[in-house]
PDB file of N, CA and C in Angstrom:
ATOM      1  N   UNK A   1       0.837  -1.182   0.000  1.00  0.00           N
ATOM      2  CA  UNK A   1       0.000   0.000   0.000  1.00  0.00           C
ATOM      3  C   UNK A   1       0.883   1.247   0.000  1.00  0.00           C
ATOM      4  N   UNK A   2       0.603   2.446  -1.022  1.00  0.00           N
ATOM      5  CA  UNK A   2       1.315   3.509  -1.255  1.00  0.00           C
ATOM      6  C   UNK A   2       1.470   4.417   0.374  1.00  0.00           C
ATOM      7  N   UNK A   3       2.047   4.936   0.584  1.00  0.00           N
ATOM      8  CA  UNK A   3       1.830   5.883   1.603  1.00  0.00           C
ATOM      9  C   UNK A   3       0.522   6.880   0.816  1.00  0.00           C
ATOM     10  N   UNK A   4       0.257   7.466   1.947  1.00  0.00           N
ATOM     11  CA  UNK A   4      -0.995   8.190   2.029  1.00  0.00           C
ATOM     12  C   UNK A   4      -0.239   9.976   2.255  1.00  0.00           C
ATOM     13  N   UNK A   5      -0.569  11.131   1.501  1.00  0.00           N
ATOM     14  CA  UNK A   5      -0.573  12.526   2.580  1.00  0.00           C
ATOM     15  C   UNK A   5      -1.305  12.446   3.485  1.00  0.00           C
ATOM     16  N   UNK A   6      -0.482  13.595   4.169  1.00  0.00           N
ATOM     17  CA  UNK A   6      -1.102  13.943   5.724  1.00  0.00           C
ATOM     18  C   UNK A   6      -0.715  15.225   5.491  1.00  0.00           C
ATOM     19  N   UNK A   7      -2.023  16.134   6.348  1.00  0.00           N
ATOM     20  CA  UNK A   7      -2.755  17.648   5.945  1.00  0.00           C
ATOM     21  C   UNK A   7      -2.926  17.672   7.039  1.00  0.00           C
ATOM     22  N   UNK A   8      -3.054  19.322   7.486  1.00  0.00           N
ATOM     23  CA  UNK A   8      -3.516  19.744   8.432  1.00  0.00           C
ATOM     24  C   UNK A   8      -4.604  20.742   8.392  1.00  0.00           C
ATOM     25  N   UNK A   9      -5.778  20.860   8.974  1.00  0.00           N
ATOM     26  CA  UNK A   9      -6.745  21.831   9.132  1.00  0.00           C
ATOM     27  C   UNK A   9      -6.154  23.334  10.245  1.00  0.00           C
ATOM     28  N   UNK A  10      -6.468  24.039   9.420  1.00  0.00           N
ATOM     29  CA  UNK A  10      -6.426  25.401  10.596  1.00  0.00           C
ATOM     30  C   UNK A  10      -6.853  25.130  11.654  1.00  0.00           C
ATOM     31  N   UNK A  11      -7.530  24.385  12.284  1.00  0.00           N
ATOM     32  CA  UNK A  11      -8.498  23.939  13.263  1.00  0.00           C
ATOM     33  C   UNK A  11      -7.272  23.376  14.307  1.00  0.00           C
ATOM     34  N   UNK A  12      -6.768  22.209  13.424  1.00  0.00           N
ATOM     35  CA  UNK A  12      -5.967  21.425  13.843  1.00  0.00           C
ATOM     36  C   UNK A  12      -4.244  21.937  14.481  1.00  0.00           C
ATOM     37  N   UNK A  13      -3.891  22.781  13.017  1.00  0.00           N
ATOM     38  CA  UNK A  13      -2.697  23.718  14.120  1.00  0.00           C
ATOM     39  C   UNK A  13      -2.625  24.974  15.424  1.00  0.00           C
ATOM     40  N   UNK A  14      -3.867  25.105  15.180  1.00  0.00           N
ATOM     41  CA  UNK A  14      -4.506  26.401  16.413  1.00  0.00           C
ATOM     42  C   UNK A  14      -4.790  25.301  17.814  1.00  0.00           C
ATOM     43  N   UNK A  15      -5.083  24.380  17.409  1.00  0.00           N
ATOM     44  CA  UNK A  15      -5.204  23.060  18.351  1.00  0.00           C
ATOM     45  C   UNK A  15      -3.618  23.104  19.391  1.00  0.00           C
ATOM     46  N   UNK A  16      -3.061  22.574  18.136  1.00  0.00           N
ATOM     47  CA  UNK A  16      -1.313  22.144  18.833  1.00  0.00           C
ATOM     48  C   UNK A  16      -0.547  23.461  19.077  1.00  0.00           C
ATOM     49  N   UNK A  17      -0.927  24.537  18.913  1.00  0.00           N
ATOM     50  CA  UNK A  17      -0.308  25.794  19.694  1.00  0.00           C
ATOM     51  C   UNK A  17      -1.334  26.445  21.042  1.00  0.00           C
ATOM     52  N   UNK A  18      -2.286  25.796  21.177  1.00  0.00           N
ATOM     53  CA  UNK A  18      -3.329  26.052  22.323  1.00  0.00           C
ATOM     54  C   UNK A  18      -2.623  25.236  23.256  1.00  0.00           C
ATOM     55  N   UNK A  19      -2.203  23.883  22.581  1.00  0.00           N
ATOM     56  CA  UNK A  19      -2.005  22.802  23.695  1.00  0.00           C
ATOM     57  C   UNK A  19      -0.419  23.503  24.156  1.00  0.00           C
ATOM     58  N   UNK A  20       0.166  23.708  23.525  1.00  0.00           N
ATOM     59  CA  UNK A  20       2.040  24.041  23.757  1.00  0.00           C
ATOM     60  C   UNK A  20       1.963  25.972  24.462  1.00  0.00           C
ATOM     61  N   UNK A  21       0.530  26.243  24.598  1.00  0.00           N
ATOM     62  CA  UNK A  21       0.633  27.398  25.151  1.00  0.00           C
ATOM     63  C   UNK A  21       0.054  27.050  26.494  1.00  0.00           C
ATOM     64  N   UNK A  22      -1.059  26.174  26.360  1.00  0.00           N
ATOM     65  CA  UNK A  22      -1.689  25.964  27.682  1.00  0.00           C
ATOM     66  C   UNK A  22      -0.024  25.328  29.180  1.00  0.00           C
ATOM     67  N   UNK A  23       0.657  24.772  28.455  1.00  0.00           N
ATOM     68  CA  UNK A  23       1.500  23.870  29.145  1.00  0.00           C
ATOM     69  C   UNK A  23       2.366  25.269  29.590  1.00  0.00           C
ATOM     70  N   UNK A  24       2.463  25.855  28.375  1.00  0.00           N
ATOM     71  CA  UNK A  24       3.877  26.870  29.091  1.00  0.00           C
ATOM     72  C   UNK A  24       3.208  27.951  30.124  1.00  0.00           C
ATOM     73  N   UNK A  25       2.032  28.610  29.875  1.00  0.00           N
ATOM     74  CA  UNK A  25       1.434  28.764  31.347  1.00  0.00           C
ATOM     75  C   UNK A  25       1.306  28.365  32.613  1.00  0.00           C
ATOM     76  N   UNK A  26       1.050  27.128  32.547  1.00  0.00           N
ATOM     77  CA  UNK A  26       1.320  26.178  33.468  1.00  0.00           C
ATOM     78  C   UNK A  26       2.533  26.119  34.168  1.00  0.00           C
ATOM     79  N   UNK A  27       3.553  26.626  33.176  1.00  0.00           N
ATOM     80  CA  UNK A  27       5.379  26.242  33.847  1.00  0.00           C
ATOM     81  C   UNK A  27       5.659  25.049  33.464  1.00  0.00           C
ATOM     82  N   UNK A  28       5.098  24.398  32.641  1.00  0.00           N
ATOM     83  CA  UNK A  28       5.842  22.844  32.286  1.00  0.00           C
ATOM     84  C   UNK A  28       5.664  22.925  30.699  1.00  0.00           C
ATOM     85  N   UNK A  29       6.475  23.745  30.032  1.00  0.00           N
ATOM     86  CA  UNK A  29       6.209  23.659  28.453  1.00  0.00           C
ATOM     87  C   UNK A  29       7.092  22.457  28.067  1.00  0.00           C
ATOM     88  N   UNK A  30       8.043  21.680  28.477  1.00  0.00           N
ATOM     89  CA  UNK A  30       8.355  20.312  28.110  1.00  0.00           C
ATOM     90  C   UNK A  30       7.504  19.667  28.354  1.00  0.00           C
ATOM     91  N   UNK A  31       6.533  19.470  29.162  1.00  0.00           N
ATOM     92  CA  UNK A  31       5.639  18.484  29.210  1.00  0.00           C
ATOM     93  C   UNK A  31       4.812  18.438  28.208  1.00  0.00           C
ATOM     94  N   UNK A  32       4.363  19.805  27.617  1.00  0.00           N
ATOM     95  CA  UNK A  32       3.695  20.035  26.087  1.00  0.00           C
ATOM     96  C   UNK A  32       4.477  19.591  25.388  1.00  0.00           C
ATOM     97  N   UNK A  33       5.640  19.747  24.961  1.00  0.00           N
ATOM     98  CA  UNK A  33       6.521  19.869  23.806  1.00  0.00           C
ATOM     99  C   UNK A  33       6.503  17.984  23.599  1.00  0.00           C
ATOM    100  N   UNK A  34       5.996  17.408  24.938  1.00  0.00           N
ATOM    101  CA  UNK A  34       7.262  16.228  24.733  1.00  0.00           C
ATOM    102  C   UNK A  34       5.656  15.447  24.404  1.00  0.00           C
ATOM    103  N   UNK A  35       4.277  16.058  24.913  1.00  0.00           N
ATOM    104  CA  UNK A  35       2.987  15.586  24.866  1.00  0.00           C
ATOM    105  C   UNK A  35       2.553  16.129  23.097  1.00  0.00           C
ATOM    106  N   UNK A  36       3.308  17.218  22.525  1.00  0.00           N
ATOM    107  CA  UNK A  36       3.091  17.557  21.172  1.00  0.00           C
ATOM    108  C   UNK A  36       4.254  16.598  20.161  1.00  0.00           C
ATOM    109  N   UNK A  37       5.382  16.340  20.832  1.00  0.00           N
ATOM    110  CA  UNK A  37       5.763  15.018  20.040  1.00  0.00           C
ATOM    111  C   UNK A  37       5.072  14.095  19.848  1.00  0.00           C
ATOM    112  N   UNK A  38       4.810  13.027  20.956  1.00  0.00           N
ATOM    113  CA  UNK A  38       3.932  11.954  20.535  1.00  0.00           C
ATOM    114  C   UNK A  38       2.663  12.379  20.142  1.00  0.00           C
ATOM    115  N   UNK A  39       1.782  13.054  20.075  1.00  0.00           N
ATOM    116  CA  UNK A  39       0.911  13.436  18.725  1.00  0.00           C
ATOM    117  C   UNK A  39       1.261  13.755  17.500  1.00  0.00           C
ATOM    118  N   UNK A  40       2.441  14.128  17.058  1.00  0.00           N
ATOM    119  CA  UNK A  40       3.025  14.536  15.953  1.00  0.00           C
ATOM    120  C   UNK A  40       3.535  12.625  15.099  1.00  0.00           C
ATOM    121  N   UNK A  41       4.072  12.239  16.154  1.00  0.00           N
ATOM    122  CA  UNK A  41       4.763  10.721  15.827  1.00  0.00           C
ATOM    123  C   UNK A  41       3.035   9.702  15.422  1.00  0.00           C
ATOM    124  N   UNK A  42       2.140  10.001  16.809  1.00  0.00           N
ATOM    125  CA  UNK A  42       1.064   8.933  15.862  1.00  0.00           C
ATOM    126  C   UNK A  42       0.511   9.539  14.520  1.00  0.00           C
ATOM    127  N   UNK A  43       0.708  10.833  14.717  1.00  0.00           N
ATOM    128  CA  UNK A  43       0.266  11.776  13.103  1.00  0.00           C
ATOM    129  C   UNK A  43       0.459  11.145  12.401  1.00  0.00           C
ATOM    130  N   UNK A  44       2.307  10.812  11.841  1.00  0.00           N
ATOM    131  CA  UNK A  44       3.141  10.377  11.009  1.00  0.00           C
ATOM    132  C   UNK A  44       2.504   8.911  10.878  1.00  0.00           C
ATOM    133  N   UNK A  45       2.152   7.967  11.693  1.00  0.00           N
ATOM    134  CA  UNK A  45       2.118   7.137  11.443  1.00  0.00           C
ATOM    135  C   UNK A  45       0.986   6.824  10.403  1.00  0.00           C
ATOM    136  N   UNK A  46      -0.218   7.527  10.761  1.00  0.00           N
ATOM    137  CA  UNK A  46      -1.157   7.295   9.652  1.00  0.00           C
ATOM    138  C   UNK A  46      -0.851   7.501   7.877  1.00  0.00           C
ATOM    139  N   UNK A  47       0.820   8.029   7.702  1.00  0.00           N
ATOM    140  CA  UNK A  47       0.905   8.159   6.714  1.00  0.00           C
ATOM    141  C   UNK A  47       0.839   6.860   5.830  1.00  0.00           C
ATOM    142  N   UNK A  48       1.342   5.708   6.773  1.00  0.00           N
ATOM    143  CA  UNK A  48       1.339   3.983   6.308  1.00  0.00           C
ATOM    144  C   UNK A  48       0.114   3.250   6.553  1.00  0.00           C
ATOM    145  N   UNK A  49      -0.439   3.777   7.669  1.00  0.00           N
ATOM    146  CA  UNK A  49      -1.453   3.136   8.415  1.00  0.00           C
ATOM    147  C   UNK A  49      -2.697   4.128   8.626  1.00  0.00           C
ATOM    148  N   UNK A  50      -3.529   4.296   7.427  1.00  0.00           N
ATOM    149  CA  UNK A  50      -4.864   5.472   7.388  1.00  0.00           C
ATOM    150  C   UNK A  50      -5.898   5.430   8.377  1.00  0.00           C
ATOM    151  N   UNK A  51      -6.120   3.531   8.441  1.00  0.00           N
ATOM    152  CA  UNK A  51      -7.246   3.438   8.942  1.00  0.00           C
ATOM    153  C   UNK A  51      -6.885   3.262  10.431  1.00  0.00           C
ATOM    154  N   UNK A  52      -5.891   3.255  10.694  1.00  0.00           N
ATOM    155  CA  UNK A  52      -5.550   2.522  12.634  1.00  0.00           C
ATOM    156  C   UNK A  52      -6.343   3.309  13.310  1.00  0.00           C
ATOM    157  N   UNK A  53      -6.868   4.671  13.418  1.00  0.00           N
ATOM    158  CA  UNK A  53      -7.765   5.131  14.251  1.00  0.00           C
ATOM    159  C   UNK A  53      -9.081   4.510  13.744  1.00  0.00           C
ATOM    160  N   UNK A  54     -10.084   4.639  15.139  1.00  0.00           N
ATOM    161  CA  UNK A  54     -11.446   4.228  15.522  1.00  0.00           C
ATOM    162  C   UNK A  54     -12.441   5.243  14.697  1.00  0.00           C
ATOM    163  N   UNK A  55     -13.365   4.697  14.389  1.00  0.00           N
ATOM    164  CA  UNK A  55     -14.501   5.524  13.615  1.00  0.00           C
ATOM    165  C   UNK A  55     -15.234   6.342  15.088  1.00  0.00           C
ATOM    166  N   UNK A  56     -15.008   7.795  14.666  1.00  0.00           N
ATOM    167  CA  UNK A  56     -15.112   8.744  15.631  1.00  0.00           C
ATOM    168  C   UNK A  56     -16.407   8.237  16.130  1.00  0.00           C
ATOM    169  N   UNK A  57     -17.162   7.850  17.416  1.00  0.00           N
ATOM    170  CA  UNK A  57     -18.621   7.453  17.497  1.00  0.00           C
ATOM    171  C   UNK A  57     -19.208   8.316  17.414  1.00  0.00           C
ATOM    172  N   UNK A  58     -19.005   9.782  17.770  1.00  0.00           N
ATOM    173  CA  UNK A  58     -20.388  10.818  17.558  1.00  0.00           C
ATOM    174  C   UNK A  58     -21.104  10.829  16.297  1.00  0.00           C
ATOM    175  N   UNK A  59     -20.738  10.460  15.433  1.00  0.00           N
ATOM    176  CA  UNK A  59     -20.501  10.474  14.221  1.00  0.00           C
ATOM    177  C   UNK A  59     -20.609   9.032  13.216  1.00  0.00           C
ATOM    178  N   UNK A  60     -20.401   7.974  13.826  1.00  0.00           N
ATOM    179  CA  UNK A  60     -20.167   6.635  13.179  1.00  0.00           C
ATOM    180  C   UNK A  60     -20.227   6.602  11.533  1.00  0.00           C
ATOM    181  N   UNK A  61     -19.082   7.531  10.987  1.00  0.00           N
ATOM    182  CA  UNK A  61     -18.741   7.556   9.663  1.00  0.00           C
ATOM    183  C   UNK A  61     -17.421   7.368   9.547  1.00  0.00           C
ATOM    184  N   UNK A  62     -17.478   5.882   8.654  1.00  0.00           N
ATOM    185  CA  UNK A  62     -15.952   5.674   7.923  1.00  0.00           C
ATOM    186  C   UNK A  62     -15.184   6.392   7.620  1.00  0.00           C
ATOM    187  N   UNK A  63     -15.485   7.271   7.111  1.00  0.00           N
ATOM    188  CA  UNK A  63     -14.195   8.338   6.913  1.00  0.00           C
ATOM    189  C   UNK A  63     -13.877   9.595   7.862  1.00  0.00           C
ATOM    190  N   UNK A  64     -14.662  10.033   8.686  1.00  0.00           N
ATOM    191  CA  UNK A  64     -13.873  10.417  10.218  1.00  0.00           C
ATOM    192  C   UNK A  64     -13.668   9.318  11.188  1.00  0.00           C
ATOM    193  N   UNK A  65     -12.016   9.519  11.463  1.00  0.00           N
ATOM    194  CA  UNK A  65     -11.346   8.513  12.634  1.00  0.00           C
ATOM    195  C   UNK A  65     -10.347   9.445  13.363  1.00  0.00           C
ATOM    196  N   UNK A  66     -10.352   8.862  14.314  1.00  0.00           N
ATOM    197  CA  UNK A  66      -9.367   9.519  15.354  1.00  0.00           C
ATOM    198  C   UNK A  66      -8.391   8.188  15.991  1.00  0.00           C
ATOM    199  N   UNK A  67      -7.541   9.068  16.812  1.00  0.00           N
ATOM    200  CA  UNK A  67      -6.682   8.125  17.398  1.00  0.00           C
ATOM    201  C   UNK A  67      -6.829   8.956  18.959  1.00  0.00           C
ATOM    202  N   UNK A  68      -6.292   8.184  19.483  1.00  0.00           N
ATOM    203  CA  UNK A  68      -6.794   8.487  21.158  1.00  0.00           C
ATOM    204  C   UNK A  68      -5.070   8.543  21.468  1.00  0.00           C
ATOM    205  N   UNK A  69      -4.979   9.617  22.207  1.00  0.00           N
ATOM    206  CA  UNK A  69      -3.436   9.899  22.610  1.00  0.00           C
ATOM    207  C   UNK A  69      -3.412  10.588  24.229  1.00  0.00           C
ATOM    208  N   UNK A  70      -4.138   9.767  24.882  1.00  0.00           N
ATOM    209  CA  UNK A  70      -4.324  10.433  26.261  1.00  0.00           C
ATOM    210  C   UNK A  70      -2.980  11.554  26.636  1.00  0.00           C
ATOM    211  N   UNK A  71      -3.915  12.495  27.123  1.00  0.00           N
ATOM    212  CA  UNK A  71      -5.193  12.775  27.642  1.00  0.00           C
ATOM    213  C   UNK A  71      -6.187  13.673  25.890  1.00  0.00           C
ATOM    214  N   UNK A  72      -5.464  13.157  24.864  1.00  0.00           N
ATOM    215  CA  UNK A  72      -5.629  13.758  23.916  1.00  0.00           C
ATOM    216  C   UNK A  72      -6.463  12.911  22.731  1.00  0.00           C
ATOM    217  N   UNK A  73      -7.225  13.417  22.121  1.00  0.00           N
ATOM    218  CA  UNK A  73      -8.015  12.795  20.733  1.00  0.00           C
ATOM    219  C   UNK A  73      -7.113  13.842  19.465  1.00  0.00           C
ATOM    220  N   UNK A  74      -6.627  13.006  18.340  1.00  0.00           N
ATOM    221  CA  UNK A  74      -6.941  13.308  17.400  1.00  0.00           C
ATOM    222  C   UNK A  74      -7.930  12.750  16.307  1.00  0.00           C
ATOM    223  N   UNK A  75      -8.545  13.762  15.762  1.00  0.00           N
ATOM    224  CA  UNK A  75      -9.740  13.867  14.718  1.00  0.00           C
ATOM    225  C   UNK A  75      -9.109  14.123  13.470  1.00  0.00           C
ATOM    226  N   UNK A  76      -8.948  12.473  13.030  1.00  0.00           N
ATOM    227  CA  UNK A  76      -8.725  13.344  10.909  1.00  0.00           C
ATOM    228  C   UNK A  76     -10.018  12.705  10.486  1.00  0.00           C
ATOM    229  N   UNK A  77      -9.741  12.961   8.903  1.00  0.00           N
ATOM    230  CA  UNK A  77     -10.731  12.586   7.683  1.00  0.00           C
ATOM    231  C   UNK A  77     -10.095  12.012   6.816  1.00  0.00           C
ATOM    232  N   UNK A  78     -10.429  10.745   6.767  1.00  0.00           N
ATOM    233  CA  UNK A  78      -9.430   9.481   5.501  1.00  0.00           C
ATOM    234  C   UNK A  78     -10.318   9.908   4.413  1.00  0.00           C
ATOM    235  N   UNK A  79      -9.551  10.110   3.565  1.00  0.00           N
ATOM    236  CA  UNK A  79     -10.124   9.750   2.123  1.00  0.00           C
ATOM    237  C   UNK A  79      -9.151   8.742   1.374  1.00  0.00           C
ATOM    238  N   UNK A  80      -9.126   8.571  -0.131  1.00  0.00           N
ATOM    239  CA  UNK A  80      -8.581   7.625  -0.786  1.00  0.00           C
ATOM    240  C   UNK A  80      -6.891   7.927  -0.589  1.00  0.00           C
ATOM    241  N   UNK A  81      -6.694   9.303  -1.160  1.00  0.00           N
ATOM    242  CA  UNK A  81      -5.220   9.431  -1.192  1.00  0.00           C
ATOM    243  C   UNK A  81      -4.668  10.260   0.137  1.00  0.00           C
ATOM    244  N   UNK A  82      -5.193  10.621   1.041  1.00  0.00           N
ATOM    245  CA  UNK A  82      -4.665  11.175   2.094  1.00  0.00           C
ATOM    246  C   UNK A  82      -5.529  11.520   2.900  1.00  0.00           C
ATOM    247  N   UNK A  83      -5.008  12.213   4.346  1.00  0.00           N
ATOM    248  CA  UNK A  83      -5.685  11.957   5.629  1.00  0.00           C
ATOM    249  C   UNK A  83      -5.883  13.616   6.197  1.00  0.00           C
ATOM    250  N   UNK A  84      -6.521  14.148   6.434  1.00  0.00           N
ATOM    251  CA  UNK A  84      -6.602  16.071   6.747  1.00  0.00           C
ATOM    252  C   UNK A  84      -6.834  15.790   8.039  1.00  0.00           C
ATOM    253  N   UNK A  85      -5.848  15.803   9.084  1.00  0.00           N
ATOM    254  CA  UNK A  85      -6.227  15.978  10.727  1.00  0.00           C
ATOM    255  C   UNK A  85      -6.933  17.511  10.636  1.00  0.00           C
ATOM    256  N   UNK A  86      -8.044  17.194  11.371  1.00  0.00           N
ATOM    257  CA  UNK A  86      -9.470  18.052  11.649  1.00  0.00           C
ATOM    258  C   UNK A  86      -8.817  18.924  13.281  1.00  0.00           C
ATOM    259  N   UNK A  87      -9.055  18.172  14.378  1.00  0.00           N
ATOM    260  CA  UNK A  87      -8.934  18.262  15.539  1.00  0.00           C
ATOM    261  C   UNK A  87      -7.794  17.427  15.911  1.00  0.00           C
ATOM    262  N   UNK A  88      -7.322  18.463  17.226  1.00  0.00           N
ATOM    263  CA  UNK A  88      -6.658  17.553  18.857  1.00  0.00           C
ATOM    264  C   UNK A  88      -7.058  17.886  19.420  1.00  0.00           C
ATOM    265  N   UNK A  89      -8.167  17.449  20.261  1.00  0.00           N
ATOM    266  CA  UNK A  89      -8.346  18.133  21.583  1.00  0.00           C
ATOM    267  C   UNK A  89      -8.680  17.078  22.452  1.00  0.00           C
ATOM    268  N   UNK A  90      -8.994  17.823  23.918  1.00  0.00           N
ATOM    269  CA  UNK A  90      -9.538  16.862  25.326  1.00  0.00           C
ATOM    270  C   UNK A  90      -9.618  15.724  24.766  1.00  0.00           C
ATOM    271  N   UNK A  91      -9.511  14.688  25.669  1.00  0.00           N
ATOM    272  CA  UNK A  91     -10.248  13.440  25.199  1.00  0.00           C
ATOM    273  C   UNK A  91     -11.735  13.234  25.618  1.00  0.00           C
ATOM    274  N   UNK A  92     -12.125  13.911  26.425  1.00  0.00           N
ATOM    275  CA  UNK A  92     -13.820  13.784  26.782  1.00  0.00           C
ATOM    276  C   UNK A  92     -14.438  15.017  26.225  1.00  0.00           C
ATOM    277  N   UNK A  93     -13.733  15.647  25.554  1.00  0.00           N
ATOM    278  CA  UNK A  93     -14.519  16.425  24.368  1.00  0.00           C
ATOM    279  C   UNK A  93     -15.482  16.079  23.542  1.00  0.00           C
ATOM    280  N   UNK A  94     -16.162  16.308  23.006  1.00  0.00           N
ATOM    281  CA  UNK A  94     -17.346  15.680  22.156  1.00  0.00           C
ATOM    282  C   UNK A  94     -16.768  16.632  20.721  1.00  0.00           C
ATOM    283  N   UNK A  95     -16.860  15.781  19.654  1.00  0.00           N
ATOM    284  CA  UNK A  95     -16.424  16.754  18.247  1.00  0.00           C
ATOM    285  C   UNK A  95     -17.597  17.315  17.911  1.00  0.00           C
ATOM    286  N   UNK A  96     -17.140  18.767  17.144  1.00  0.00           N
ATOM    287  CA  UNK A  96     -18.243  19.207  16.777  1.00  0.00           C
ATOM    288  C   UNK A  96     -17.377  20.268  15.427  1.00  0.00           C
ATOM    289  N   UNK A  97     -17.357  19.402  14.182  1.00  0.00           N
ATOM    290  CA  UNK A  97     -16.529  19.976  12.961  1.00  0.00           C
ATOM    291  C   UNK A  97     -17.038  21.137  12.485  1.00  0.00           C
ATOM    292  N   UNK A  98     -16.142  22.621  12.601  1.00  0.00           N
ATOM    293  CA  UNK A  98     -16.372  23.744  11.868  1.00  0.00           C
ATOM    294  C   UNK A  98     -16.795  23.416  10.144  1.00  0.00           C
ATOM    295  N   UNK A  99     -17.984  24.714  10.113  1.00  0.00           N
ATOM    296  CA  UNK A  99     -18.030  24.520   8.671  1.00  0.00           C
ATOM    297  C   UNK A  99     -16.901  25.097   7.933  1.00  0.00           C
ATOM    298  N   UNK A 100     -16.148  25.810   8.016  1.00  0.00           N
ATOM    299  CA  UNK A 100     -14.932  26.116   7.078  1.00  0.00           C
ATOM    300  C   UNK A 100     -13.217  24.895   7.798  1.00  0.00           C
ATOM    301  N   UNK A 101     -13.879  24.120   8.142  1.00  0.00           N
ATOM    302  CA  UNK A 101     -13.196  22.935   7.797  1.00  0.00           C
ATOM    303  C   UNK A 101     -13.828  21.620   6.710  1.00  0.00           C
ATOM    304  N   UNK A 102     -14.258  21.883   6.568  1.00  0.00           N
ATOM    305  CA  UNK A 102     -14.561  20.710   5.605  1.00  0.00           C
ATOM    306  C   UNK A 102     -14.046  20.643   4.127  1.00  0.00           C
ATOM    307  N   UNK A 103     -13.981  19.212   3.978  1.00  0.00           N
ATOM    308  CA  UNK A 103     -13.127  19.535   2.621  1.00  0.00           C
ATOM    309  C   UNK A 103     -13.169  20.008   1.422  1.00  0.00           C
TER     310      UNK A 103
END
C-alpha cells in the first residue's frame, strides 16, 4: 500500500499551539513539547497506516477517525489518497466539525 498525505486543518494547528501554550502557562512547556511530540509521531504514522484510528462514534462515519493519545483525541478525515487531521483536543470532548473545515 502507497503511503498516504497527511494535511492539516487550521483547526488542527490552532489546536497544537493552544495545547504548547496551555502547558507553558502552566510552567511545564516540556511536558507540552514532549505531549506535542507523541501526537506529531502517531500523526506520522497514519501516513502507512490510514485506517488505525477508531470511527469517531459521535458520528459513526468511515471516513472520520481519530486516534486516542491520552489525555488527547486526534480527529482526521481518511479519504482515498490522504488523511486532513481536523482536531486535537480533550479526550472527553465531544467533536463538533467547523463549517470552514470541511473539505
Amino acid at each position: 500500500m502507497a503511503k498516504v498525505a497527511i494535511r492539516f486543518a487550521e483547526s488542527a494547528l490552532a489546536d497544537l499551539e493552544s495545547i504548547r501554550a496551555w502547558y507553558g502557562e502552566q510552567n511545564v512547556p516540556e511536558v507540552g513539547e514532549r505531549l506535542i511530540g507523541e501526537i506529531v509521531a502517531s500523526i506520522e504514522a497514519l501516513a502507512d497506516h490510514p485506517d488505525m484510528g477508531r470511527i469517531v462514534p459521535e458520528f459513526d462515519q468511515p471516513f472520520l477517525r481519530e486516534l486516542i493519545r491520552p489525555p488527547f483525541r486526534v480527529v482526521y478525515r481518511r479519504d482515498p489518497k490522504h488523511v486532513r487531521i481536523v482536531r486535537v483536543w480533550r479526550s472527553e470532548r465531544l467533536l463538533n466539525v467547523p463549517d470552514d473545515d470541511a473539505p
